[in-house]
Protein backbone atom coordinates (compact mmCIF):
# COMPACT_ATOMS: atom_id res chain seq x y z
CA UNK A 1 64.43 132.75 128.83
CA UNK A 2 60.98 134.55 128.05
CA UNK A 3 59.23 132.13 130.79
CA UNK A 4 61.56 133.33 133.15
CA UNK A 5 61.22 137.34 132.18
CA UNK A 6 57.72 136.22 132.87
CA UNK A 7 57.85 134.94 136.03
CA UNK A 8 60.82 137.54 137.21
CA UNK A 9 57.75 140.12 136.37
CA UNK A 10 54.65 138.58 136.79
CA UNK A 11 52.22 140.80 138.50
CA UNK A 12 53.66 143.74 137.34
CA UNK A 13 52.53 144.32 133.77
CA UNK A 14 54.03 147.51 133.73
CA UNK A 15 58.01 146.43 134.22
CA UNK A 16 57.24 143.60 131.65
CA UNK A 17 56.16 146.27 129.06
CA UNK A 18 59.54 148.05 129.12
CA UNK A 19 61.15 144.72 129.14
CA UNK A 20 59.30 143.76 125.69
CA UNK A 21 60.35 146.66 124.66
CA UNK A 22 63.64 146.63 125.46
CA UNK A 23 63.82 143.31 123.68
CA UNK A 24 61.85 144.24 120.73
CA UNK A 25 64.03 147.40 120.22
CA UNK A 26 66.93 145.97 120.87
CA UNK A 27 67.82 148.30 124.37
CA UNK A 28 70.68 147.19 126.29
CA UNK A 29 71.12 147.41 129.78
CA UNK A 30 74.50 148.15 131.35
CA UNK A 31 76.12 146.70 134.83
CA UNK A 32 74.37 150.58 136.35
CA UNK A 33 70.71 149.94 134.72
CA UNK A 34 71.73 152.55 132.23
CA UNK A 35 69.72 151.70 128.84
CA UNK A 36 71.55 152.37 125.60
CA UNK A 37 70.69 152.18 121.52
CA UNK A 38 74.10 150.30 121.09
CA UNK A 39 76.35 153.16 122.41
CA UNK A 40 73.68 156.03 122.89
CA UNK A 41 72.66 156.32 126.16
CA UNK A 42 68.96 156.73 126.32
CA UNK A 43 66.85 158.53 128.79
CA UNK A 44 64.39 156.87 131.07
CA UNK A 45 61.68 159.43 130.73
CA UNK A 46 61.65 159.23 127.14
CA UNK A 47 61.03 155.90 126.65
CA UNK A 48 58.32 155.68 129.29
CA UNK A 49 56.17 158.42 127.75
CA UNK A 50 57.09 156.20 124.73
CA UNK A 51 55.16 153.11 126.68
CA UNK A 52 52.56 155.69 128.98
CA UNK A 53 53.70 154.70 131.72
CA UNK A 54 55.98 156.37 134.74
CA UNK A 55 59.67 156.73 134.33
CA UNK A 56 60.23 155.18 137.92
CA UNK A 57 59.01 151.95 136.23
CA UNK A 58 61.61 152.03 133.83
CA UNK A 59 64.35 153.14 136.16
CA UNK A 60 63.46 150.23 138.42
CA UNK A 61 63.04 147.71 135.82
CA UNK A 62 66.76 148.47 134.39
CA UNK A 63 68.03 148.16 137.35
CA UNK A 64 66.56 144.98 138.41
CA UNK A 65 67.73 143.57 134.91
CA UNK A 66 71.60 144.68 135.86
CA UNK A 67 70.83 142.78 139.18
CA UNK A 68 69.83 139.69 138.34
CA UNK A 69 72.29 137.03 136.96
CA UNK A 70 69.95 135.44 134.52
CA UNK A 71 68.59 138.45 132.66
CA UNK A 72 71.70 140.84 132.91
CA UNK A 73 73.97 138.47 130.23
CA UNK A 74 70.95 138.88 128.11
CA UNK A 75 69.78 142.46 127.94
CA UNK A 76 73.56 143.46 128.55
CA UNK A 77 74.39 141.94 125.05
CA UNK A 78 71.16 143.38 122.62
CA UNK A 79 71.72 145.32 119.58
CA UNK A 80 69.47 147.48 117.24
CA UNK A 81 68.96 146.25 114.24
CA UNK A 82 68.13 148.73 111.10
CA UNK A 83 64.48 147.40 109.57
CA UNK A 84 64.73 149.03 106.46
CA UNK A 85 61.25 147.24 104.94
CA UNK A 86 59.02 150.69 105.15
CA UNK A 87 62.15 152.29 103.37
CA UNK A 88 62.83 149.73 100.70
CA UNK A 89 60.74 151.87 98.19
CA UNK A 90 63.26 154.61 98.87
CA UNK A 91 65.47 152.69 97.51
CA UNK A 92 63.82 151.27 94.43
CA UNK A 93 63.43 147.52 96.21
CA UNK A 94 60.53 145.49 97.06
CA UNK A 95 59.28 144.15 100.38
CA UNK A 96 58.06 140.24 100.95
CA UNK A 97 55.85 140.41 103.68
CA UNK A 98 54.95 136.95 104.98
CA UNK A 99 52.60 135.93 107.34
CA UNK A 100 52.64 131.94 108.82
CA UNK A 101 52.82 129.43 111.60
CA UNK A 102 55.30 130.78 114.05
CA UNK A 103 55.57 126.99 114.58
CA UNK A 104 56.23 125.90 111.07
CA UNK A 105 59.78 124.99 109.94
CA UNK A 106 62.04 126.11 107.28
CA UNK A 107 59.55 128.60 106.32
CA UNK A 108 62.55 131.08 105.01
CA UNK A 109 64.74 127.95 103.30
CA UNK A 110 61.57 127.72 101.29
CA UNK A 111 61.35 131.58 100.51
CA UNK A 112 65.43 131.97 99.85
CA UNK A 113 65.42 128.68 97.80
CA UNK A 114 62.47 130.17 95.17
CA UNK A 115 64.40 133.54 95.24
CA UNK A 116 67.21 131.99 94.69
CA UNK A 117 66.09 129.57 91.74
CA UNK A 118 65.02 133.01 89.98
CA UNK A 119 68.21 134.80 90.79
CA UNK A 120 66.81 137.43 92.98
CA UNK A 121 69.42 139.16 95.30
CA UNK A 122 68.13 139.34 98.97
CA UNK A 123 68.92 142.84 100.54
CA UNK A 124 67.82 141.71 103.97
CA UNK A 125 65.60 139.55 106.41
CA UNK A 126 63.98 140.19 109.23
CA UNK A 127 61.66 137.71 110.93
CA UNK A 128 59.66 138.99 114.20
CA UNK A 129 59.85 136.56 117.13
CA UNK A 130 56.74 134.63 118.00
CA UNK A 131 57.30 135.08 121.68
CA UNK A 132 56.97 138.51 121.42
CA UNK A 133 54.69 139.63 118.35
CA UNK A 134 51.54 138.26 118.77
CA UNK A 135 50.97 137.62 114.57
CA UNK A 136 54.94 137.18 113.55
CA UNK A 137 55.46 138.74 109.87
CA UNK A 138 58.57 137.61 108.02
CA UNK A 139 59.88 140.30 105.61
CA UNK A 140 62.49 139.80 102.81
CA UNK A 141 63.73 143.14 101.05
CA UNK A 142 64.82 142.27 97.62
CA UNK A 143 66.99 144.47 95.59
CA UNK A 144 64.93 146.13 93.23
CA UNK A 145 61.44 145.02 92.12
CA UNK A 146 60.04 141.48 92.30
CA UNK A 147 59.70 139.27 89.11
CA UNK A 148 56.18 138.27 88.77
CA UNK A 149 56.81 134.72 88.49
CA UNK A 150 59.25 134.26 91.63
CA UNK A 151 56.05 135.80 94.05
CA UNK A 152 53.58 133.24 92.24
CA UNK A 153 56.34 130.53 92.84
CA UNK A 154 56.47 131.77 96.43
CA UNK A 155 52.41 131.92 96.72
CA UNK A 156 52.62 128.29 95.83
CA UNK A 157 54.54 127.84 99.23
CA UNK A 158 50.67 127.65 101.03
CA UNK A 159 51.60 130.55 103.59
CA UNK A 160 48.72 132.21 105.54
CA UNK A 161 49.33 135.72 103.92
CA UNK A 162 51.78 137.29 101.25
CA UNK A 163 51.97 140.69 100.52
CA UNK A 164 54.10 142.16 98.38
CA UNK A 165 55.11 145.96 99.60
């Protein structure tokens, strides 16, 4: 689907930055080319300052996603999702942030399964899509704070980069 959102745009970097966007953020796109945060309609202008670029752009890009039968069953169906990773502290939990090979498999298995084995409760994942984040972090709120010995456990994995937040 992302090669053809390529090609549908190409030339045209600024249309393909609102759609990245719109994917990223999880912006739908109704049958009109109105854009909504699940059922809050959102205004063009806003999210193009948002991008820098002009509102037309976005206005013409939404509408050209409604239009086409391949993308419209796509961006008609996104939903936001609630990271709450930089707000985990808030609420007395740690963060896992882990860095890897977008192109390695059963990365989070391996995480869950050493969580698991030390009885931590998992709050949430979120794992950025290598298509569109160039260096793809996978982050695991746990509820409340991190034993010591289930991150060395989890450093044992071999993963580029762990940080614990």
């Amino acid at each position: 689907m992302l090669r053809y959102v390529e090609e549908f745009f190409a030339g045209r970097r600024a249309a393909l930055k609102v759609v990245t966007a719109l994917l990223r953020l999880g912006i739908r796109v109704d049958k009109t080319g109105t854009l909504y945060c699940d059922t809050i309609e959102l205004a063009p202008a806003k999210i193009a300052r948002a991008l820098s670029i002009d509102r037309r752009v976005v206005i013409e890009t939404a509408k050209e996603i409604a239009d086409d039968p391949e993308l419209y069953p796509v961006f008609s169906d996104l939903l936001p999702i609630a990271n709450v990773s930089r707000a985990a502290k808030f609420f007395g939990h740690d963060v896992i942030e882990i860095g890897a090979d977008p192109n390695s498999v059963g990365l989070v298995a391996k995480v869950t399964g050493v969580l698991g084995r030390h009885n931590v409760k998992i709050r949430q994942i979120i794992a950025d899509d290598p298509e569109l984040y160039p260096e793809p972090i996978l982050r695991v709120v746990v509820d409340g704070k991190l034993p010591q010995k289930a991150l060395s456990d989890i450093r044992k994995l071999g993963l580029q980069s762990i940080s614990l937040k």
